[in-house]
C-alpha atoms as a PDB file:
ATOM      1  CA  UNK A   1      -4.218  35.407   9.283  1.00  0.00           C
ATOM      2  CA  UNK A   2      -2.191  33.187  11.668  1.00  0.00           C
ATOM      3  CA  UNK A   3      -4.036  32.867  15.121  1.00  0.00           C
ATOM      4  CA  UNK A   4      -3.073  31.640  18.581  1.00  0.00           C
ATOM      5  CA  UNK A   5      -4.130  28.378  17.777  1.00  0.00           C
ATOM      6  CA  UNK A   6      -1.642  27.292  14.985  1.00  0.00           C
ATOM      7  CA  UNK A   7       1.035  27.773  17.147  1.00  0.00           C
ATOM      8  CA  UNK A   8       0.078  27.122  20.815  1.00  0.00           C
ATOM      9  CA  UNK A   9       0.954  24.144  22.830  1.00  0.00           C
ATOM     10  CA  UNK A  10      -1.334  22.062  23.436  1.00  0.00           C
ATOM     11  CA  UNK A  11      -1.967  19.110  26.696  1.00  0.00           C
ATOM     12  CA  UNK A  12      -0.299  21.295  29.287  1.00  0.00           C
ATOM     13  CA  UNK A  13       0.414  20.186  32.461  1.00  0.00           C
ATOM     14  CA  UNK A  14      -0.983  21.646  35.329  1.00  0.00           C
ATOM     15  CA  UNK A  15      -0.956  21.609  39.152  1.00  0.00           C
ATOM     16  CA  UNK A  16      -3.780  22.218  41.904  1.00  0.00           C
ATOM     17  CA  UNK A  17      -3.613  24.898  44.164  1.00  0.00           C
ATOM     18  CA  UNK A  18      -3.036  22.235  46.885  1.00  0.00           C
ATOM     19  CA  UNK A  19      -0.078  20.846  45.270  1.00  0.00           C
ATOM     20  CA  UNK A  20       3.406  22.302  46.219  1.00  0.00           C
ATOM     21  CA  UNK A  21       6.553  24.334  45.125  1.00  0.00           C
ATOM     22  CA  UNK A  22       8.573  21.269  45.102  1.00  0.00           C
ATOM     23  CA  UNK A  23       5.724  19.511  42.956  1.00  0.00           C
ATOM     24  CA  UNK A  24       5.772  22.484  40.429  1.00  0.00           C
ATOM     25  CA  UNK A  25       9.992  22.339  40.614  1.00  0.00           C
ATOM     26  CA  UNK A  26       9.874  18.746  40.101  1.00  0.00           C
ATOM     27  CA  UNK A  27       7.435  19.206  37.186  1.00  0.00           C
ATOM     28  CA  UNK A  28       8.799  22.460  35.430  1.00  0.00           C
ATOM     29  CA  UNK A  29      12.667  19.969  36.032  1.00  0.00           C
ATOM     30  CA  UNK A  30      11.305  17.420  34.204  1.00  0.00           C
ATOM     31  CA  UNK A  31       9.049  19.493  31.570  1.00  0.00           C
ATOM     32  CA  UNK A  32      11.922  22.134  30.889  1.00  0.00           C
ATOM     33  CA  UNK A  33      10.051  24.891  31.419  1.00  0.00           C
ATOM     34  CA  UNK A  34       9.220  27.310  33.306  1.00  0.00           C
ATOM     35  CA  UNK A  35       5.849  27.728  34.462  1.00  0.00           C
ATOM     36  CA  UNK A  36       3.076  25.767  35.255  1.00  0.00           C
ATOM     37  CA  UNK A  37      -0.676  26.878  35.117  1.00  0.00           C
ATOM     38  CA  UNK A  38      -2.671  25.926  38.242  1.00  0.00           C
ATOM     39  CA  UNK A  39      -6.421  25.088  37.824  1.00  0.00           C
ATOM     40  CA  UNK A  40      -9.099  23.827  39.659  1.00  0.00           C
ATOM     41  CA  UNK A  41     -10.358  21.341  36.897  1.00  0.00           C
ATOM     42  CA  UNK A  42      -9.678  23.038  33.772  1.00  0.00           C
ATOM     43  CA  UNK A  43     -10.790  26.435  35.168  1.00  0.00           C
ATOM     44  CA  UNK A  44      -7.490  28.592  35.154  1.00  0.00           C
ATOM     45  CA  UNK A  45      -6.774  29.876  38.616  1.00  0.00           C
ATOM     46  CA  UNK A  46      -2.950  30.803  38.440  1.00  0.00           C
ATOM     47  CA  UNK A  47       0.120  30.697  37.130  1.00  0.00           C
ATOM     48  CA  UNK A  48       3.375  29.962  38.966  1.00  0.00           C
ATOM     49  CA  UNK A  49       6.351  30.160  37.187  1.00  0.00           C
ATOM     50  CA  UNK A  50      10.164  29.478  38.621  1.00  0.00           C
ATOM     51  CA  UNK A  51      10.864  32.893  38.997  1.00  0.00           C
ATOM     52  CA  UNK A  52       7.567  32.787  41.754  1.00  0.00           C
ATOM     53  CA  UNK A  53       9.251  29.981  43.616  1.00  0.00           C
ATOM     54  CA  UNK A  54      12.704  31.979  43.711  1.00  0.00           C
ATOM     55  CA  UNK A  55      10.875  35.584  45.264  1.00  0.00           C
ATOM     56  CA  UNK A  56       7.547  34.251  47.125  1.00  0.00           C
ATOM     57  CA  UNK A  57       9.092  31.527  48.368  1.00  0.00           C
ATOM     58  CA  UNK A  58      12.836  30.319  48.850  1.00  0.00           C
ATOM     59  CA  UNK A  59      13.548  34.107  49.397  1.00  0.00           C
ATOM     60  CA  UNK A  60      10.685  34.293  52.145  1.00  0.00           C
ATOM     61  CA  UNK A  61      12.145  31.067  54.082  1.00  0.00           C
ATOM     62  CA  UNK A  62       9.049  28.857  52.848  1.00  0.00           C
ATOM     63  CA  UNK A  63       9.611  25.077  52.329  1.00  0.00           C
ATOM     64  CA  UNK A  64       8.782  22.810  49.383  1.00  0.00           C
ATOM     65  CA  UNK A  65       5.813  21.346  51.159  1.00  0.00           C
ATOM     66  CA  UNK A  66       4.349  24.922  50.789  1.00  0.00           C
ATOM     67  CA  UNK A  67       1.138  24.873  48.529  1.00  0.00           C
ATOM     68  CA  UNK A  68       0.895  26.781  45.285  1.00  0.00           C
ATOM     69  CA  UNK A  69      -1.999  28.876  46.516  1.00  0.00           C
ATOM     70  CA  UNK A  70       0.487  31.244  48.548  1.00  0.00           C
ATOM     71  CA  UNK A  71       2.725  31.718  45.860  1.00  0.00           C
ATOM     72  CA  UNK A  72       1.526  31.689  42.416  1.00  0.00           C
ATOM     73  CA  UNK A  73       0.253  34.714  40.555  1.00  0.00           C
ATOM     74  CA  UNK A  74      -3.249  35.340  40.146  1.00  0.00           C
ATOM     75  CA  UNK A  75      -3.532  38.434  38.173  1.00  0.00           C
ATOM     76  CA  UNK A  76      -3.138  36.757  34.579  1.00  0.00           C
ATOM     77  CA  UNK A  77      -3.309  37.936  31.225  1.00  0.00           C
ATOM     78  CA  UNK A  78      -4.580  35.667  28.473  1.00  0.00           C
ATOM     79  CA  UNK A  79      -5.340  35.191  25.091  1.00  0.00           C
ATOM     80  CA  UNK A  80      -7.868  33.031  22.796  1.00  0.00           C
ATOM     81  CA  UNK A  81      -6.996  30.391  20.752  1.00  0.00           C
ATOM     82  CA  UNK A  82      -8.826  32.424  17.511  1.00  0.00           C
ATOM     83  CA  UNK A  83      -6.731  35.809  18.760  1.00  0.00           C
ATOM     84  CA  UNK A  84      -4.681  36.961  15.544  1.00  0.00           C
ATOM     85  CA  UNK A  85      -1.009  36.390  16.410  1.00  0.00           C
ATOM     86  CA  UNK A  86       0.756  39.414  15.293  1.00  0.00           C
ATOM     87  CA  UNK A  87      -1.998  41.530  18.044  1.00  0.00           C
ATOM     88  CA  UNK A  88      -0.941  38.763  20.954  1.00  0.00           C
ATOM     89  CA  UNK A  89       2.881  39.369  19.878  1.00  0.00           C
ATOM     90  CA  UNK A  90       2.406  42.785  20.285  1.00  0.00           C
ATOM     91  CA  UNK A  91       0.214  42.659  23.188  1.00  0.00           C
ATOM     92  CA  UNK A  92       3.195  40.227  25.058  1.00  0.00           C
ATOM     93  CA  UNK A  93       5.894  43.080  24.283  1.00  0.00           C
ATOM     94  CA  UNK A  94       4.473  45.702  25.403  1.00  0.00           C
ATOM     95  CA  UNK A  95       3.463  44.081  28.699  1.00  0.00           C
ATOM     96  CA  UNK A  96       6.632  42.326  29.085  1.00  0.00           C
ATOM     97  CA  UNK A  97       5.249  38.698  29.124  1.00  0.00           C
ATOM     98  CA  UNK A  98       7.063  35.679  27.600  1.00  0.00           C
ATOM     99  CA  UNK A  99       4.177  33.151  27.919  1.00  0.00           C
ATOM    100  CA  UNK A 100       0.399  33.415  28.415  1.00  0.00           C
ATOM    101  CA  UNK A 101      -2.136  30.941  28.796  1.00  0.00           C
ATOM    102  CA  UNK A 102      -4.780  30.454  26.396  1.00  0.00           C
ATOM    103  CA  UNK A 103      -8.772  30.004  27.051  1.00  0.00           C
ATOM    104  CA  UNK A 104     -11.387  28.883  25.132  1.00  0.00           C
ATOM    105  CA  UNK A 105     -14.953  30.668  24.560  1.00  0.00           C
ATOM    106  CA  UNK A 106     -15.958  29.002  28.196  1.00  0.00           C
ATOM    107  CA  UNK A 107     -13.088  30.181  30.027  1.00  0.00           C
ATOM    108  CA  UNK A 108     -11.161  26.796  30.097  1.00  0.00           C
ATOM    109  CA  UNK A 109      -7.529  26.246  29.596  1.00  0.00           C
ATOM    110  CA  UNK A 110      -6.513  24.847  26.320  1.00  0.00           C
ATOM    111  CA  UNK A 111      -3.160  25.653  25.822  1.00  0.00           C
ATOM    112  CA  UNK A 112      -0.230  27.942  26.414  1.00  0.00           C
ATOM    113  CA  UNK A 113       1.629  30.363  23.973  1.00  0.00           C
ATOM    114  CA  UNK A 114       5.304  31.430  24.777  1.00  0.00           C
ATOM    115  CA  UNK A 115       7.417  33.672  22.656  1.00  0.00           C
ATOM    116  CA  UNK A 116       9.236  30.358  21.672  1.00  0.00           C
ATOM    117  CA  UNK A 117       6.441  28.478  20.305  1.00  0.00           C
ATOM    118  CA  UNK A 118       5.482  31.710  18.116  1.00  0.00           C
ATOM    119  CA  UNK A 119       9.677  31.863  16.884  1.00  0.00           C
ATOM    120  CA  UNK A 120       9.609  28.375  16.609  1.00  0.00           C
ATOM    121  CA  UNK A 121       6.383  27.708  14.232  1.00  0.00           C
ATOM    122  CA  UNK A 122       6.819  30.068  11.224  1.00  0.00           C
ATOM    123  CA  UNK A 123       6.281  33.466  12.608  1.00  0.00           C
ATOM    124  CA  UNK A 124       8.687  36.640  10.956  1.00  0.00           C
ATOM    125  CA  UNK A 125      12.177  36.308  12.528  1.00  0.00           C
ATOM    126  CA  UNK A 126      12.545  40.229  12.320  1.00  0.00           C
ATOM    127  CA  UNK A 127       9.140  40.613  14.569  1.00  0.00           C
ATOM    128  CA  UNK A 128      10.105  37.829  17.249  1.00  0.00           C
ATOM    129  CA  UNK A 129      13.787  39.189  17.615  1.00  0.00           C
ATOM    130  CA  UNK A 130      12.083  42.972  17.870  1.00  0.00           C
ATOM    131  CA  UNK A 131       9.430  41.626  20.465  1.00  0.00           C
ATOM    132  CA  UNK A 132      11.854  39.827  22.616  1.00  0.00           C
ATOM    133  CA  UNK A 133      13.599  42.673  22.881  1.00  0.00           C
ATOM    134  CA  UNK A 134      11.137  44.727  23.533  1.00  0.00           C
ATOM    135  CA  UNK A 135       9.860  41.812  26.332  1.00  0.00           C
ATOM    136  CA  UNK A 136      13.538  41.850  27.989  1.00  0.00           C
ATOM    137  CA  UNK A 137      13.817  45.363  28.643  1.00  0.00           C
ATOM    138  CA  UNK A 138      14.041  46.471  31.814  1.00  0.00           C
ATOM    139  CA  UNK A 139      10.556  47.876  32.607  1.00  0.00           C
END
């Protein structure tokens, strides 16, 4: 059985909820990605990803010195490093998520997943390509 942990990434960067949109487009810039998890420690608060700073902020008028606390997301689906990863495949398609973070037994953040990482380390072509597609749909 393959779990999360064989293919996560692991030493993300992350971002208090005091530091700001143009910190997390500065980061995500020179990262390439896009999102960044924002924790308190290594307690998991949020997520904001670029989409986030698109709609909650440069569409609402809000400047780069605004913090990450008013726009990131805070409702967050997860999964465990020891989660088998054909159920967190599944679980990302039918919820429509390209990325999750990933907790330990104590809650901490130890890594993220992204549809990617799961293509790019070894998992069956046939399932990615069906899950991405399943991921893109419009909802």
């Amino acid at each position: 059985m393959t779990t999360v942990t064989d293919v996560m990434t692991r030493n993300v960067r992350t971002l208090s909820p005091s530091s700001t949109i143009a910190d997390a487009a500065m980061a995500m810039e020179e990262l390439d990605v896009g999102v960044i998890p924002v924790c308190e420690g290594d307690k998991l608060l949020g997520l904001v990803t670029d989409r986030d700073i698109v709609v909650r902020a440069v569409a609402q008028g809000l400047g780069g010195d605004t913090p990450l606390s008013k726009v990131m997301s805070t409702d967050i689906r997860s999964a465990r490093a020891d989660d088998d990863l054909d159920t967190v495949l599944a679980d990302m398609a039918s919820s429509q998520i390209r990325r999750l973070p990933v907790l330990d037994g104590e809650e901490r953040l130890i890594g993220i997943i992204s549809i990617g990482d799961i293509a790019l380390k070894g998992q069956d072509e046939e399932d990615v390509g069906q899950s991405l597609g399943e991921i893109s749909a419009p909802a």
